[in-house]
Protein backbone atom coordinates (compact mmCIF):
# COMPACT_ATOMS: atom_id res chain seq x y z
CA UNK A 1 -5.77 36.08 51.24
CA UNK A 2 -6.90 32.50 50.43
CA UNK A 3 -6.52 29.28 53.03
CA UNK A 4 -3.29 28.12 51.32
CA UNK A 5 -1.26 31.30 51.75
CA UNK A 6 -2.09 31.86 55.67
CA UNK A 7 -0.54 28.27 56.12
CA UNK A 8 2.28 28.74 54.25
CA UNK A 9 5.45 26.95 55.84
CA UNK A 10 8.99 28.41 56.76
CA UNK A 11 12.07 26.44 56.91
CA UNK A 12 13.42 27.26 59.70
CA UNK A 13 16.74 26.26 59.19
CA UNK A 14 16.90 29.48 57.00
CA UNK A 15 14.65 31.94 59.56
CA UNK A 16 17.11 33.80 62.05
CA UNK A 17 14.24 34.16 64.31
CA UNK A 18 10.53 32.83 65.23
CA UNK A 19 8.37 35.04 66.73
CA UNK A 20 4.46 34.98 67.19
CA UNK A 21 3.56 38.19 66.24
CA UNK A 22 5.01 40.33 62.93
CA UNK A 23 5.86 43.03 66.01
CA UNK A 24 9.99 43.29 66.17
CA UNK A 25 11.05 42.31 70.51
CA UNK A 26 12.27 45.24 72.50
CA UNK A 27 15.55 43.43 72.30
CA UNK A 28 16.29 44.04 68.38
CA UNK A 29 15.01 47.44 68.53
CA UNK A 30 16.75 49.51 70.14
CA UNK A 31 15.79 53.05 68.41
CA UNK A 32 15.34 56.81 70.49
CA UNK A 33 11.45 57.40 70.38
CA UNK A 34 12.13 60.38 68.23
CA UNK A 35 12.45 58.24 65.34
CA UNK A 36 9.57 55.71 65.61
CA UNK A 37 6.85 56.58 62.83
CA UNK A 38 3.18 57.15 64.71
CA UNK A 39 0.35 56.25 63.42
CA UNK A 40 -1.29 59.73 62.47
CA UNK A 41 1.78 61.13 61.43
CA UNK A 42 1.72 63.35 59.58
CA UNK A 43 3.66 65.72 57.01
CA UNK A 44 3.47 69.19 55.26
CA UNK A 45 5.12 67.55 51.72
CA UNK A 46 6.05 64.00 50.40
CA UNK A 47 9.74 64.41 50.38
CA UNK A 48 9.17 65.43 54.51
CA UNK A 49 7.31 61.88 54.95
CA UNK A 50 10.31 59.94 52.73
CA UNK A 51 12.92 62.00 54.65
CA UNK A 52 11.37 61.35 58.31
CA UNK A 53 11.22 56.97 56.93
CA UNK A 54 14.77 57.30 55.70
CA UNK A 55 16.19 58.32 59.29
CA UNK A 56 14.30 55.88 60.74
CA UNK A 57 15.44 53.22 58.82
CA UNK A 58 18.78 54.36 59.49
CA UNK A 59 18.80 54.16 63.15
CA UNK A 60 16.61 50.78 63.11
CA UNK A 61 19.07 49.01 60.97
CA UNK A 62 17.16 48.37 57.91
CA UNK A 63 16.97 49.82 54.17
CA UNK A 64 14.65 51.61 51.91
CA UNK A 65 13.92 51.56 48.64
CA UNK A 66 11.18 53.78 46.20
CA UNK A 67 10.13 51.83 43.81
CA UNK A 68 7.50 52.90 41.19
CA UNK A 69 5.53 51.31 38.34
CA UNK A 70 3.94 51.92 34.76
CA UNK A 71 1.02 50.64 33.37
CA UNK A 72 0.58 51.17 29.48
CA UNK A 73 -2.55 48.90 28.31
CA UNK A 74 -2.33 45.68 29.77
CA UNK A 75 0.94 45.65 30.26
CA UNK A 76 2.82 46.80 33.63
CA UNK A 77 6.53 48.22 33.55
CA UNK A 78 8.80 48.46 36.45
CA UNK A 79 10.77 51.97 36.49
């Protein structure tokens, strides 16, 4: 990260909310403990992992998406 992008400027007439700190309030999160990854987590297969993020994302009200890319030379190709 360079100077220019850690003072990059929102408009805040398009930001719901300003908060200090990239940590979520108490107050928009509002998901059973059960579900809240842990750092150190961790999982017998990758499919267990995805599965365990998917739920969570679920009850947190927010999506997922896998995304993978390609490289072939110099050239990179979304999939």
């Amino acid at each position: 990260m360079n100077d220019s992008s850690s003072n990059c400027q929102l408009n805040q007439s398009k930001v719901d909310y300003c908060f200090d700190s990239n940590e979520a309030p108490k107050f928009l999160c509002n998901v059973d403990e059960q579900f809240v990854p842990k750092l150190g987590m961790t999982f017998n297969m990758l499919d267990d992992a995805a599965k365990f993020y998917k739920n969570y994302s679920k009850v947190a009200c927010f999506s997922t998406r896998v995304w993978s890319t390609n490289k072939k030379g110099n050239e990179i190709k979304n999939q």
